[in-house]
C-alpha atoms as a PDB file:
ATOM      1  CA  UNK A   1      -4.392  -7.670  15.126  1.00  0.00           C
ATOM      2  CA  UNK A   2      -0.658  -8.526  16.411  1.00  0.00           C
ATOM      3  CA  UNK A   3      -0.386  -7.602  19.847  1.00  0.00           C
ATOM      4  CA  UNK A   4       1.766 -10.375  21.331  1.00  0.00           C
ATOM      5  CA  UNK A   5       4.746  -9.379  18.705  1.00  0.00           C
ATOM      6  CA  UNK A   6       7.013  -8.719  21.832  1.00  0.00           C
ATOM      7  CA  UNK A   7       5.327 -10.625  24.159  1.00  0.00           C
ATOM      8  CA  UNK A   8       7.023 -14.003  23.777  1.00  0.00           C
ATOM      9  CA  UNK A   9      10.378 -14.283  25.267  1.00  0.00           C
ATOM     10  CA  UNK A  10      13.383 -13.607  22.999  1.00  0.00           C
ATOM     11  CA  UNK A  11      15.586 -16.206  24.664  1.00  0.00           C
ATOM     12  CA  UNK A  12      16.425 -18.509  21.716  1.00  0.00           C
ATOM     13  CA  UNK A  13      15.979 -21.778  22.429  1.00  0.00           C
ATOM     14  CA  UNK A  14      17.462 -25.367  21.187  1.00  0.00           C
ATOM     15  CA  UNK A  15      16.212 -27.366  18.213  1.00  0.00           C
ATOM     16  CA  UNK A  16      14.962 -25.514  14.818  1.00  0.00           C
ATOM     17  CA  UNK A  17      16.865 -22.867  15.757  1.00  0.00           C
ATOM     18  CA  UNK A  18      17.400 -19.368  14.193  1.00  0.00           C
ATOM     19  CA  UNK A  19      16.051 -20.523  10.489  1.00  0.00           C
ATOM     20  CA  UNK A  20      12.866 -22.385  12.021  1.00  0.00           C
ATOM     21  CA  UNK A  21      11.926 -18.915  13.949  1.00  0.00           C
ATOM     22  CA  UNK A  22      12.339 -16.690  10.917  1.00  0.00           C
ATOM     23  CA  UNK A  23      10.139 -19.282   8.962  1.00  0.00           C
ATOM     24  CA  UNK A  24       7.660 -19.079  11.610  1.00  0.00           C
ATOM     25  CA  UNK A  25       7.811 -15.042  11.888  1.00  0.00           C
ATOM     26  CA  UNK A  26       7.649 -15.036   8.248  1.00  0.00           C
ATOM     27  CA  UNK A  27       4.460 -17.588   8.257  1.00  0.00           C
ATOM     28  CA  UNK A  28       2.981 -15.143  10.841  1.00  0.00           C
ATOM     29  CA  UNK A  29       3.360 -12.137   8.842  1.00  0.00           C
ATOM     30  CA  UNK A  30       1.985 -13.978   5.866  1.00  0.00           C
ATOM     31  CA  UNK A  31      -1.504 -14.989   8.161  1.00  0.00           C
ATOM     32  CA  UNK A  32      -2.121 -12.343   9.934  1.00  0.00           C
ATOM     33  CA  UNK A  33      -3.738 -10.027   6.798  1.00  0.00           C
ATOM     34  CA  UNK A  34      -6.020 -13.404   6.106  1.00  0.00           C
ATOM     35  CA  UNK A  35      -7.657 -12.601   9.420  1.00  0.00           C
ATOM     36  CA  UNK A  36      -7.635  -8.788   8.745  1.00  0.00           C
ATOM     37  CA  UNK A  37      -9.376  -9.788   5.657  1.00  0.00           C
ATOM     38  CA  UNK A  38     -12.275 -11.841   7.575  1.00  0.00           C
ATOM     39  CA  UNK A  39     -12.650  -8.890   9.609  1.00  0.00           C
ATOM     40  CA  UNK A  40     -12.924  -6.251   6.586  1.00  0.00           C
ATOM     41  CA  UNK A  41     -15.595  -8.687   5.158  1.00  0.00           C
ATOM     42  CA  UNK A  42     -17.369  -8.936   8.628  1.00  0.00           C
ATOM     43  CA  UNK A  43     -17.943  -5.002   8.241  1.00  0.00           C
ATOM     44  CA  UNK A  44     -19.950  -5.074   5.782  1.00  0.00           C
ATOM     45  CA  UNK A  45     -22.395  -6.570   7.639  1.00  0.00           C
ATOM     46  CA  UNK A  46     -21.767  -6.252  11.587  1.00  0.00           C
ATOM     47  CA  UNK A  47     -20.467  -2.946  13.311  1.00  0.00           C
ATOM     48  CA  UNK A  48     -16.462  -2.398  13.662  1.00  0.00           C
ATOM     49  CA  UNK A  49     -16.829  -2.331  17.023  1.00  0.00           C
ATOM     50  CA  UNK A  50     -19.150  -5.477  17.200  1.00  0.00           C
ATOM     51  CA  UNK A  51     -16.661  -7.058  14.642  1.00  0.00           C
ATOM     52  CA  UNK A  52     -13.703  -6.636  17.089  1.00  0.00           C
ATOM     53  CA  UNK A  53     -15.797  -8.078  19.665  1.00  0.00           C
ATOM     54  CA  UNK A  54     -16.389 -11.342  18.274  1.00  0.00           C
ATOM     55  CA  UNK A  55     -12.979 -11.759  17.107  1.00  0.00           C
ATOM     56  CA  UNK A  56     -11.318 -11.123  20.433  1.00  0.00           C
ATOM     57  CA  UNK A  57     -13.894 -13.842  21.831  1.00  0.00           C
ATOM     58  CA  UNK A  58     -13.012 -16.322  18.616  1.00  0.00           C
ATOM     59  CA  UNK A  59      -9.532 -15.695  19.206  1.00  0.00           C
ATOM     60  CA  UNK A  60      -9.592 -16.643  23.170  1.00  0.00           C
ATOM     61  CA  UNK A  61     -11.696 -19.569  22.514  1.00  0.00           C
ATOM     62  CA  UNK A  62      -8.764 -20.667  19.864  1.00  0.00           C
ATOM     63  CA  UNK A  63      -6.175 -19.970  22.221  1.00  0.00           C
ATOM     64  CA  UNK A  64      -7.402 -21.953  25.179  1.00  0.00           C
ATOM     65  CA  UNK A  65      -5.991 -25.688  23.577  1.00  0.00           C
ATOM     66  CA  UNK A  66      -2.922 -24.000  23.196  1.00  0.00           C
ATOM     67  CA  UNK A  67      -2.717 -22.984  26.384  1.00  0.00           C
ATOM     68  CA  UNK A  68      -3.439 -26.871  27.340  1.00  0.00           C
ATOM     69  CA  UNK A  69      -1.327 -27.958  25.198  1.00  0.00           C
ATOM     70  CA  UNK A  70       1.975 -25.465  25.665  1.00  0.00           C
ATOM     71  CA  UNK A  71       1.013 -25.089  29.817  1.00  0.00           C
ATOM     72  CA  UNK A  72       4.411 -26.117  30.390  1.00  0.00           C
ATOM     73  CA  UNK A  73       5.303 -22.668  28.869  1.00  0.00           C
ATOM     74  CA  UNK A  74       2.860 -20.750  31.180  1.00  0.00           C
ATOM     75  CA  UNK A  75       4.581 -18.694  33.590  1.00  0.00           C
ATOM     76  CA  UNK A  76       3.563 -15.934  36.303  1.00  0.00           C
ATOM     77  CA  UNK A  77      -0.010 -14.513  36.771  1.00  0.00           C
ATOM     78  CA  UNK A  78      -1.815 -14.488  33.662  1.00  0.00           C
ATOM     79  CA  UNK A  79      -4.693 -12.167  35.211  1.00  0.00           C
ATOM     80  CA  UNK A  80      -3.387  -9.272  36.882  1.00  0.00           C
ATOM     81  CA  UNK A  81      -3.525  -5.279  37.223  1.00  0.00           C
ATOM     82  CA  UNK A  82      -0.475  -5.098  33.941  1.00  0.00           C
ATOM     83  CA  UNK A  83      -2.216  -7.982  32.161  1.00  0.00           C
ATOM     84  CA  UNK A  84      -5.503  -5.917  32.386  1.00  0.00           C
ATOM     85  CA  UNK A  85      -3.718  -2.878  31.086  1.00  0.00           C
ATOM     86  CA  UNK A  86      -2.331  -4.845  27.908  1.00  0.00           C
ATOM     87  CA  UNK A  87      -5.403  -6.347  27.108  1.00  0.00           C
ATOM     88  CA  UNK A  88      -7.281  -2.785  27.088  1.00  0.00           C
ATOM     89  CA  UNK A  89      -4.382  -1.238  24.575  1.00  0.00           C
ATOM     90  CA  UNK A  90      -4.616  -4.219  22.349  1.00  0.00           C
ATOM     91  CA  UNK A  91      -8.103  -3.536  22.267  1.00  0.00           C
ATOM     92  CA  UNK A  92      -8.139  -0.156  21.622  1.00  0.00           C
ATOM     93  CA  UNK A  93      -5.560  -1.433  18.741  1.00  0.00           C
ATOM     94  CA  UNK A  94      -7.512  -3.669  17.240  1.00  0.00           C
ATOM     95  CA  UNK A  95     -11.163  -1.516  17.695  1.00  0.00           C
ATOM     96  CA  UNK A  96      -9.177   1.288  15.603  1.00  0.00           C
ATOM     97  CA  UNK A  97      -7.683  -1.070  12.851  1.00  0.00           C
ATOM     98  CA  UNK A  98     -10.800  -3.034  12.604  1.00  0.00           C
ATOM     99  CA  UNK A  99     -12.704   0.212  12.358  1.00  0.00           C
ATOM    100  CA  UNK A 100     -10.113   1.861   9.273  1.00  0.00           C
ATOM    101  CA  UNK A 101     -10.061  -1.702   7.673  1.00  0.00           C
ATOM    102  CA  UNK A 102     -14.311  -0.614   7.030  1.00  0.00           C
ATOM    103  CA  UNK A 103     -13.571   2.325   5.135  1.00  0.00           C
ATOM    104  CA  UNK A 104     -10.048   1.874   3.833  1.00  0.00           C
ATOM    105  CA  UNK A 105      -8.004  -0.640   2.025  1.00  0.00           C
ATOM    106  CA  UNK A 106      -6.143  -3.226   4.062  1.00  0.00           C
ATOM    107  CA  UNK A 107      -2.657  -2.329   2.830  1.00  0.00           C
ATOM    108  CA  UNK A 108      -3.290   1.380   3.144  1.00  0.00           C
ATOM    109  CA  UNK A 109      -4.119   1.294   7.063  1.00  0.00           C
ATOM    110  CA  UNK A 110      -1.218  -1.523   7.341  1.00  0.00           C
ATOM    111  CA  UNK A 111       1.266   1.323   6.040  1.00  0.00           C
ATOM    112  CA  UNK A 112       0.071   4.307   8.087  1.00  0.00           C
ATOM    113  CA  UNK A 113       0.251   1.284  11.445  1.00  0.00           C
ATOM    114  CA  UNK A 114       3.853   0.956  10.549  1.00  0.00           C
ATOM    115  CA  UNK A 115       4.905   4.385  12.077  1.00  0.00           C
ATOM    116  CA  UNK A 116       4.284   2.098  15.635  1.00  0.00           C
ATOM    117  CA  UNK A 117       8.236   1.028  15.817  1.00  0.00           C
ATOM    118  CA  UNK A 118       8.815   5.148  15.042  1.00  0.00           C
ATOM    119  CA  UNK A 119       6.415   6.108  17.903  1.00  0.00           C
ATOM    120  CA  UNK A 120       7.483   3.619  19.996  1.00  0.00           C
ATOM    121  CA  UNK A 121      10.836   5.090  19.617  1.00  0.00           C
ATOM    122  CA  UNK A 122       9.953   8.431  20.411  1.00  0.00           C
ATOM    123  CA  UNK A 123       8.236   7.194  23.736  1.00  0.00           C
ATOM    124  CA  UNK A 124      11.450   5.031  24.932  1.00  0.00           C
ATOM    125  CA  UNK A 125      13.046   8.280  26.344  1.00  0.00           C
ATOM    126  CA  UNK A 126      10.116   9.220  28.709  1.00  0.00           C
ATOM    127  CA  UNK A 127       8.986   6.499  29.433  1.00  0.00           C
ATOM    128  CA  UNK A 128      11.715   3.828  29.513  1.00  0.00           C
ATOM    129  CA  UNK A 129      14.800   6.025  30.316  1.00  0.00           C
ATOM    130  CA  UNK A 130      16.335   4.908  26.644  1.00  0.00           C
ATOM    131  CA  UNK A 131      18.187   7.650  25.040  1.00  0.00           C
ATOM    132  CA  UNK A 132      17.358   8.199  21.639  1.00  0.00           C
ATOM    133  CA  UNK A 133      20.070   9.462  19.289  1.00  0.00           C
ATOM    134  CA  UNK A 134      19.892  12.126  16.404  1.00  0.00           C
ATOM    135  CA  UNK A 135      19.789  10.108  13.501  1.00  0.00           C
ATOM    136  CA  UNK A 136      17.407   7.887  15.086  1.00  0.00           C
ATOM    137  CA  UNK A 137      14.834  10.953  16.143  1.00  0.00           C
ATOM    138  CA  UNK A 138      15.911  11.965  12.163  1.00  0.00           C
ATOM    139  CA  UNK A 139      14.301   8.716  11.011  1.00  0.00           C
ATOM    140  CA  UNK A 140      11.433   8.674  13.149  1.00  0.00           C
ATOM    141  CA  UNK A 141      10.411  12.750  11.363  1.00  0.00           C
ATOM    142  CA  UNK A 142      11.113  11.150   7.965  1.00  0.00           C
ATOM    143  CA  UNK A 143       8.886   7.832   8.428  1.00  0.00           C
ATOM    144  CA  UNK A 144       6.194  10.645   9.990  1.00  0.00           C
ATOM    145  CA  UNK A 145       6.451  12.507   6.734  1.00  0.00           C
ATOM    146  CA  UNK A 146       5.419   8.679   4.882  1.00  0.00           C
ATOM    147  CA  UNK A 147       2.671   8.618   7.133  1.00  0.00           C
ATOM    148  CA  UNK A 148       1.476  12.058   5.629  1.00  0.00           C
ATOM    149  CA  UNK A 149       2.175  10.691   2.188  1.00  0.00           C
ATOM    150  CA  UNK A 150      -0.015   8.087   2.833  1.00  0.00           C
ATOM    151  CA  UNK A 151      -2.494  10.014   4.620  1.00  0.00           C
ATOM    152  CA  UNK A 152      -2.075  13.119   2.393  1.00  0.00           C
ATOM    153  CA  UNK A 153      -3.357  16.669   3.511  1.00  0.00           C
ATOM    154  CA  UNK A 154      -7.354  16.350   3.400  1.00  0.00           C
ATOM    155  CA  UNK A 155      -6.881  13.221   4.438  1.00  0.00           C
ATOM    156  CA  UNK A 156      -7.138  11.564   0.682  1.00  0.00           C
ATOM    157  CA  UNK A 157     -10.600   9.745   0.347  1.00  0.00           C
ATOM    158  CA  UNK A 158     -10.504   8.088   3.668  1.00  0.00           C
ATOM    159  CA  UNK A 159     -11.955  11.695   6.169  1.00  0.00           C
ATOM    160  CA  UNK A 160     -10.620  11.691   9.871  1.00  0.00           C
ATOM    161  CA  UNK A 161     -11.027   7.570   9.320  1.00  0.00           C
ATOM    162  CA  UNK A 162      -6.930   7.575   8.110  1.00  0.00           C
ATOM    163  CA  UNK A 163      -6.259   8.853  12.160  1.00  0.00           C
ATOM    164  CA  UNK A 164      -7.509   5.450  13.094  1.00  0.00           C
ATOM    165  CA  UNK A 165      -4.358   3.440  12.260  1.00  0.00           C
ATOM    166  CA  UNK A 166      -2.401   6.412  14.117  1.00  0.00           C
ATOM    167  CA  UNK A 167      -4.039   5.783  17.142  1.00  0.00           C
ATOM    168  CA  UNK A 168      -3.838   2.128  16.876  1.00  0.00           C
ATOM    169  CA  UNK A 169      -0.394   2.648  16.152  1.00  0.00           C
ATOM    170  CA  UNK A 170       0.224   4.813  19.398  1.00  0.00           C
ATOM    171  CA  UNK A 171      -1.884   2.207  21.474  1.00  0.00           C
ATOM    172  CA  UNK A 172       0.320  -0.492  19.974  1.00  0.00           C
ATOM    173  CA  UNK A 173       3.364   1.203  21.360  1.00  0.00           C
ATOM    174  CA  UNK A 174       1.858   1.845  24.564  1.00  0.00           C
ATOM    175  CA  UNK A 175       1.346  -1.786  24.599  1.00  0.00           C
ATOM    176  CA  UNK A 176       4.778  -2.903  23.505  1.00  0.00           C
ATOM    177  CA  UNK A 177       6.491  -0.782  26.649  1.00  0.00           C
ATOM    178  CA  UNK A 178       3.752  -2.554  28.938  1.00  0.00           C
ATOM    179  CA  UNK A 179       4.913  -5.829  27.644  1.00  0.00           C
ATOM    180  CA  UNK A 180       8.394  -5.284  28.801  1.00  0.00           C
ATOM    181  CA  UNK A 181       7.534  -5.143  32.142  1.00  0.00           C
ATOM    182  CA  UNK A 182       4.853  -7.609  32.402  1.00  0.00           C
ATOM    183  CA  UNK A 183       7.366 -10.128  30.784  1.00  0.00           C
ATOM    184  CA  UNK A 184       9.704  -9.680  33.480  1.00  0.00           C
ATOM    185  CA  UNK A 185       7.771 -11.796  35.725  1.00  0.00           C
ATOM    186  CA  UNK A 186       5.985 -13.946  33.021  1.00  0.00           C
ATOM    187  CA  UNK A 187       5.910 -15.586  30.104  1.00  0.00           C
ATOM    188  CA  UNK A 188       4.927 -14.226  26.627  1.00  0.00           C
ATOM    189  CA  UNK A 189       2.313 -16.906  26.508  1.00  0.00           C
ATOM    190  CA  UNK A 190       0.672 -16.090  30.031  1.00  0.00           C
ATOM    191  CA  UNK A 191       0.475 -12.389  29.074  1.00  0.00           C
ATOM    192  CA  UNK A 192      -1.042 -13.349  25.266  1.00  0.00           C
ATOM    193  CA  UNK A 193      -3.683 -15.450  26.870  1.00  0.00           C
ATOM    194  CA  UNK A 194      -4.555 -13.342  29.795  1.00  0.00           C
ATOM    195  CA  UNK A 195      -4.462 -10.130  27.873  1.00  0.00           C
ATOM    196  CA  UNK A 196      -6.705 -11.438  25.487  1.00  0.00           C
ATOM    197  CA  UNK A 197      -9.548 -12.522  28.036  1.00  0.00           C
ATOM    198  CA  UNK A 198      -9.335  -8.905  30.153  1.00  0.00           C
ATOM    199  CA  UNK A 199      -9.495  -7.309  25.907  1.00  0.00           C
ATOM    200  CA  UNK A 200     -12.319 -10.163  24.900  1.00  0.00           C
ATOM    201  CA  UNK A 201     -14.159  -9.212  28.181  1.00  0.00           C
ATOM    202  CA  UNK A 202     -13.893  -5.820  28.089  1.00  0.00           C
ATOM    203  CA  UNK A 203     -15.306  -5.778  24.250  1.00  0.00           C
ATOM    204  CA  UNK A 204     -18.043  -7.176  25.553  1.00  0.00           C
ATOM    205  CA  UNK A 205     -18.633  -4.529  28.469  1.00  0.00           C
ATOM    206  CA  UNK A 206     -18.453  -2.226  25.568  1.00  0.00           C
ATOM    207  CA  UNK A 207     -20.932  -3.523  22.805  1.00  0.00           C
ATOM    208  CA  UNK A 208     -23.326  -4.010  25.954  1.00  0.00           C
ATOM    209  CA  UNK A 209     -23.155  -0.439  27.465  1.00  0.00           C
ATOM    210  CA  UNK A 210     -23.288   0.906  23.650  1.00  0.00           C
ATOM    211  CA  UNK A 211     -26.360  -1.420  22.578  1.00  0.00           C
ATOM    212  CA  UNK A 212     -28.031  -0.147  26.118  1.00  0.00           C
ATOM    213  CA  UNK A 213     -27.713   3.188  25.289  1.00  0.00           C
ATOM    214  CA  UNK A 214     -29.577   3.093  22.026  1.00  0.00           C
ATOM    215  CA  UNK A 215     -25.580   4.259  20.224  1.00  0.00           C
ATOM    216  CA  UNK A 216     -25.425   0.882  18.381  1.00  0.00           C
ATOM    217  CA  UNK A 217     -28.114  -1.684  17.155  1.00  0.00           C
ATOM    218  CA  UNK A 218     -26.899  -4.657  18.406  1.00  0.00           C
ATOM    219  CA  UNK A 219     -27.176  -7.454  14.818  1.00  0.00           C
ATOM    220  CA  UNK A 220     -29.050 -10.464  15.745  1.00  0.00           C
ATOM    221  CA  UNK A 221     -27.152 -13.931  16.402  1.00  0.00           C
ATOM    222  CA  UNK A 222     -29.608 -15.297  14.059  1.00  0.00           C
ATOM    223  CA  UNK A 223     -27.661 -14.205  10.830  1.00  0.00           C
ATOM    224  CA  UNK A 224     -26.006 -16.386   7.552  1.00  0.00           C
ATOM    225  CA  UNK A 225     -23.847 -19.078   8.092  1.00  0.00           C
ATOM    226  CA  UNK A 226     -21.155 -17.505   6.721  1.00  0.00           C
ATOM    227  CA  UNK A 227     -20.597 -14.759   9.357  1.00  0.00           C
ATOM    228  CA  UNK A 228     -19.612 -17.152  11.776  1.00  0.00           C
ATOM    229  CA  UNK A 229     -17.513 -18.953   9.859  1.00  0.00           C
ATOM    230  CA  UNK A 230     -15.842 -15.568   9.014  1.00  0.00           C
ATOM    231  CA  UNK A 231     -15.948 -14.540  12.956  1.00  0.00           C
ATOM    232  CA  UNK A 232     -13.416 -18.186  13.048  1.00  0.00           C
ATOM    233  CA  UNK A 233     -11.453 -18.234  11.058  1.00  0.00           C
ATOM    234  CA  UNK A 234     -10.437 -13.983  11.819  1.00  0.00           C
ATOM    235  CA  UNK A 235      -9.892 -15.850  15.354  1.00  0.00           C
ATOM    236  CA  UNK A 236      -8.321 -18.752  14.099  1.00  0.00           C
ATOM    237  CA  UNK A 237      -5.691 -16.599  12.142  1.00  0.00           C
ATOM    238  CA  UNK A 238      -5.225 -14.493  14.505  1.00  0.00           C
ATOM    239  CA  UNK A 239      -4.593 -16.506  17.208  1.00  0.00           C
ATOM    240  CA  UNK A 240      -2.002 -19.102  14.957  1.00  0.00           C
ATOM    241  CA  UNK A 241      -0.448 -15.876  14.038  1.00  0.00           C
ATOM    242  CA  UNK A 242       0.213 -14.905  17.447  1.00  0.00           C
ATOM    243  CA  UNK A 243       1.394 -18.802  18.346  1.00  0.00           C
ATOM    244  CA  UNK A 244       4.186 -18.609  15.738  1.00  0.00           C
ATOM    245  CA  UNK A 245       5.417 -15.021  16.360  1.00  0.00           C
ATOM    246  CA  UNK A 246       5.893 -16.153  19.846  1.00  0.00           C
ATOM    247  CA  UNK A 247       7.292 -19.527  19.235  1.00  0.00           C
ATOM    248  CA  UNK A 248       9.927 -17.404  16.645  1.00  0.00           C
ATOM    249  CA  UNK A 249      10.821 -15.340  19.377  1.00  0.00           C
ATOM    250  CA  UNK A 250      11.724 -18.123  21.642  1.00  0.00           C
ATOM    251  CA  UNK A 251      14.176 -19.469  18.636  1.00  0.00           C
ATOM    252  CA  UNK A 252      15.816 -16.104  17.541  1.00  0.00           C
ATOM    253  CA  UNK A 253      16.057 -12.792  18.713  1.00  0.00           C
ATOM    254  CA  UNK A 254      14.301 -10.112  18.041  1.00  0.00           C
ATOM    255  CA  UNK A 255      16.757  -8.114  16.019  1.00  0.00           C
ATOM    256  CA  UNK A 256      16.893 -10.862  13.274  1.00  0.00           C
ATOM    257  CA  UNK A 257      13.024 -11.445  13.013  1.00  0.00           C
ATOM    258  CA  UNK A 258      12.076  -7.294  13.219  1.00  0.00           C
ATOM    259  CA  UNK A 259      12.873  -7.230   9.038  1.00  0.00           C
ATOM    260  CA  UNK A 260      10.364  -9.898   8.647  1.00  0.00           C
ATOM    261  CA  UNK A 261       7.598  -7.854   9.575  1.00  0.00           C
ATOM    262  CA  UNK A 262       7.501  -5.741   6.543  1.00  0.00           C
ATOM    263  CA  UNK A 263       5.987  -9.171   4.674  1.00  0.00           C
ATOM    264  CA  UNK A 264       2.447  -7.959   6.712  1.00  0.00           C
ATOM    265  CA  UNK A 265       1.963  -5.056   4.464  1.00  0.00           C
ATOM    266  CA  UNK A 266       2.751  -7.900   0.995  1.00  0.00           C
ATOM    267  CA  UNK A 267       0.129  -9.615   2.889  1.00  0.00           C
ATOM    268  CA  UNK A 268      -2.152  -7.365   3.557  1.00  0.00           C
ATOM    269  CA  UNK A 269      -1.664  -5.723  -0.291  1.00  0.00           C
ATOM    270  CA  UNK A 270      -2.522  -9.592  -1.757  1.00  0.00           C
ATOM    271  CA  UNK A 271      -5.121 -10.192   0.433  1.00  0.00           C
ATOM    272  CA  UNK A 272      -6.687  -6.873  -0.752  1.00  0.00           C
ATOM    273  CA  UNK A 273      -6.335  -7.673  -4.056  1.00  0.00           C
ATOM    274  CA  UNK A 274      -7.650 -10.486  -4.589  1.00  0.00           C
ATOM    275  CA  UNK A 275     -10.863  -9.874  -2.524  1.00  0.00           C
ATOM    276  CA  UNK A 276     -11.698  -6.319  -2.990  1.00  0.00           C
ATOM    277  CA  UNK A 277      -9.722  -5.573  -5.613  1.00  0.00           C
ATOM    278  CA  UNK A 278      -7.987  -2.686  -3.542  1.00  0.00           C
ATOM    279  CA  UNK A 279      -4.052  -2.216  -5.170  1.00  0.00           C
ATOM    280  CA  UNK A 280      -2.448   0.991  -3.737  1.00  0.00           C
ATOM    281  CA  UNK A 281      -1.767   4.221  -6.029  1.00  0.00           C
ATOM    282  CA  UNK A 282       1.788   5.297  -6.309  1.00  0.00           C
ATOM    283  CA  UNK A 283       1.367   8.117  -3.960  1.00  0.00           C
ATOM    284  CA  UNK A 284       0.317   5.690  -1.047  1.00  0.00           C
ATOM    285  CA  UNK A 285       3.451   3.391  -2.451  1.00  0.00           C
ATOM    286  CA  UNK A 286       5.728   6.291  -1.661  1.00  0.00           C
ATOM    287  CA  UNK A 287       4.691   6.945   1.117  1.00  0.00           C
ATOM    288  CA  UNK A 288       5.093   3.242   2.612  1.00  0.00           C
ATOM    289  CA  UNK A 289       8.347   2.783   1.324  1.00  0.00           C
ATOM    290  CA  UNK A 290      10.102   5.860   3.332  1.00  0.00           C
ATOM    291  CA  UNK A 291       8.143   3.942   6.644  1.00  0.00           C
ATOM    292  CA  UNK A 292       9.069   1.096   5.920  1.00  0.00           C
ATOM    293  CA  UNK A 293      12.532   2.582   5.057  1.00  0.00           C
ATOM    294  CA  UNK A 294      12.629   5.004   8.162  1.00  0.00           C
ATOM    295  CA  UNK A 295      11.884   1.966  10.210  1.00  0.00           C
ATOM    296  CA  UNK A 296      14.426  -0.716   8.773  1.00  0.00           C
ATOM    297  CA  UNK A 297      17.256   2.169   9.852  1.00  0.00           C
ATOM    298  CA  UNK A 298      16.038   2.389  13.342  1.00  0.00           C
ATOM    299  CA  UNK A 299      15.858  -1.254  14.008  1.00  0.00           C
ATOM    300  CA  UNK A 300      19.825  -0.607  11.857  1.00  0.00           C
ATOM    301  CA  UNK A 301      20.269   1.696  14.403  1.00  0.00           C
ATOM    302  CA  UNK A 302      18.915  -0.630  17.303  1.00  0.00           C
ATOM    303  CA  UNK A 303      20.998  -3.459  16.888  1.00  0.00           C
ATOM    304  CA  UNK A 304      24.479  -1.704  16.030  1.00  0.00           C
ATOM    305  CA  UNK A 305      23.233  -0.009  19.766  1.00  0.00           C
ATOM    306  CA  UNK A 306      22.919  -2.884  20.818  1.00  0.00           C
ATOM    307  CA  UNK A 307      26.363  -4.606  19.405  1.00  0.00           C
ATOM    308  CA  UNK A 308      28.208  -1.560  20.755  1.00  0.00           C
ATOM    309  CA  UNK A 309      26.988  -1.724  24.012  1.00  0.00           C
ATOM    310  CA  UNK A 310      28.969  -5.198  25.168  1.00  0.00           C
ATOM    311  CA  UNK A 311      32.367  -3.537  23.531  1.00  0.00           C
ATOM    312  CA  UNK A 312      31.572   0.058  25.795  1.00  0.00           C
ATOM    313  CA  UNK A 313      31.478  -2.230  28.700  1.00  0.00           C
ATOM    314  CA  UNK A 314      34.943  -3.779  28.421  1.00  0.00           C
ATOM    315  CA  UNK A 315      36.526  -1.179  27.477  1.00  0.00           C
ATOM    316  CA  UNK A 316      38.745   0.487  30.151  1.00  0.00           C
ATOM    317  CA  UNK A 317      37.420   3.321  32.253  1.00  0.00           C
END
């Protein structure tokens, strides 16, 4: 789904500038439930996991004129032991959402995917050294509690299915920490493309060893037209949506384009909508507005950190 959203580089760069990359973020947010949506209808038809498999391939074969195109931008090894590692978490991200998106609205597994930034919060001590603050750990329980909301005790109509976006969620995070090492020594657009390829590759491996073992029945290539076309254009999307998050990131930093995120679940609830016919009950609306409003006060919280820090520096020891 969007597994590149810190993988670009958040050096802003001349031209557009900081209004050009919030357009773009905000175009990306906008696209990326269009491709969720192919996928949902892809479901209904074709196994998740076969599903994520053909999109992962789609979306590499979309990505490799960009590449051509932008390989002035390429930078570092794009195939590599941490490249591998991203591509296998932004598989097991996408193999989860893909897999709630077949027995749950859209919108619904958007909002329980949004606890991510509060997980990856939680994991920035341990794993990053970051020291996280009481009112920050305070937001992090309260957009849990949404989660629950959404999820609701009996786990509302979905079964054990609403854990999925939890896990991708925790896999996303995983992925997001990997990132900011890999991107240390290479560009957002060499890790995008190469983690792609080791996740498009490794879906593959997996729909193989599965259809070998007699687990899943394989669905012939011969099948309608318009399964392929869905299988390109979840690629297409996904891919463009991926190209403009990262080319936003280049233009502004990350603090000003996190808000702009939140337009993926308006997205996601249109998309729904108007093709299933899926519109989220009040409870579920509750619930995603104290993640969404848990997670607006730590990336509040992120950014004042951040705008302190320079002013702790020069101050006299």
């Amino acid at each position: 789904m969007k597994q590149s959203q810190v993988a670009a580089s958040s050096d802003p760069a001349a031209g557009l500038g900081v209004q050009s990359g919030m357009i773009l973020m905000a175009l990306a947010m906008l696209m990326l439930p269009v491709g969720d949506t192919f996928a949902k209808l892809l479901t209904g038809v074709i196994a998740p996991v076969e599903v994520t498999m053909w999109r992962f391939l789609a979306q590499a074969l979309c990505l490799v004129p960009v590449a051509i195109v932008l390989r002035g931008r390429l930078r570092g090894a794009m195939f590599s032991p941490i490249v591998a590692l991203s591509g296998a978490l932004i598989m097991a991200t996408l193999l989860c959402l893909i897999s709630a998106f077949s027995v749950m609205p859209i919108a619904t597994a958007i909002a329980i995917f949004f606890v991510e930034p509060l997980i990856l919060t939680l994991l920035a001590g341990p794993l990053l050294g970051e020291r996280v603050g009481p009112r920050r750990l305070a937001a992090v329980g309260v957009g849990l509690m949404g989660a629950m909301i959404v999820i609701r005790p009996g786990f509302s109509d979905y079964g054990p299915a609403t854990l999925l976006p939890l896990v991708a969620a925790l896999a996303y995070a995983l992925n997001m920490i990997v990132l900011r090492h890999a991107c240390r020594e290479r560009s957002g657009l060499t890790v995008q493309c190469g983690a792609t390829v080791y996740a498009a590759a490794g879906m593959v491996v997996l729909v193989g060893l599965l259809g070998w073992a007699g687990v899943l029945e394989v669905a012939p290539l011969s099948r309608p037209v318009w399964t392929w076309g869905a299988v390109l254009a979840a690629g297409a999307f996904a891919a463009a949506s991926f190209v403009l998050i990262a080319e936003a990131f280049r233009r502004a930093e990350a603090g000003v384009l996190a808000p702009f995120q939140y337009l993926e679940i308006l997205g996601a609830t249109a998309a729904g909508y108007v093709v299933f016919g899926d519109f989220p009950d009040g409870l579920t609306w509750l619930g995603i507005a104290v993640i969404l409003g848990s997670g607006g006060y730590v990336f509040h919280r992120e950014r004042a950190r951040a705008a302190d820090l320079p002013r702790r520096r020069r101050a006299p020891r």
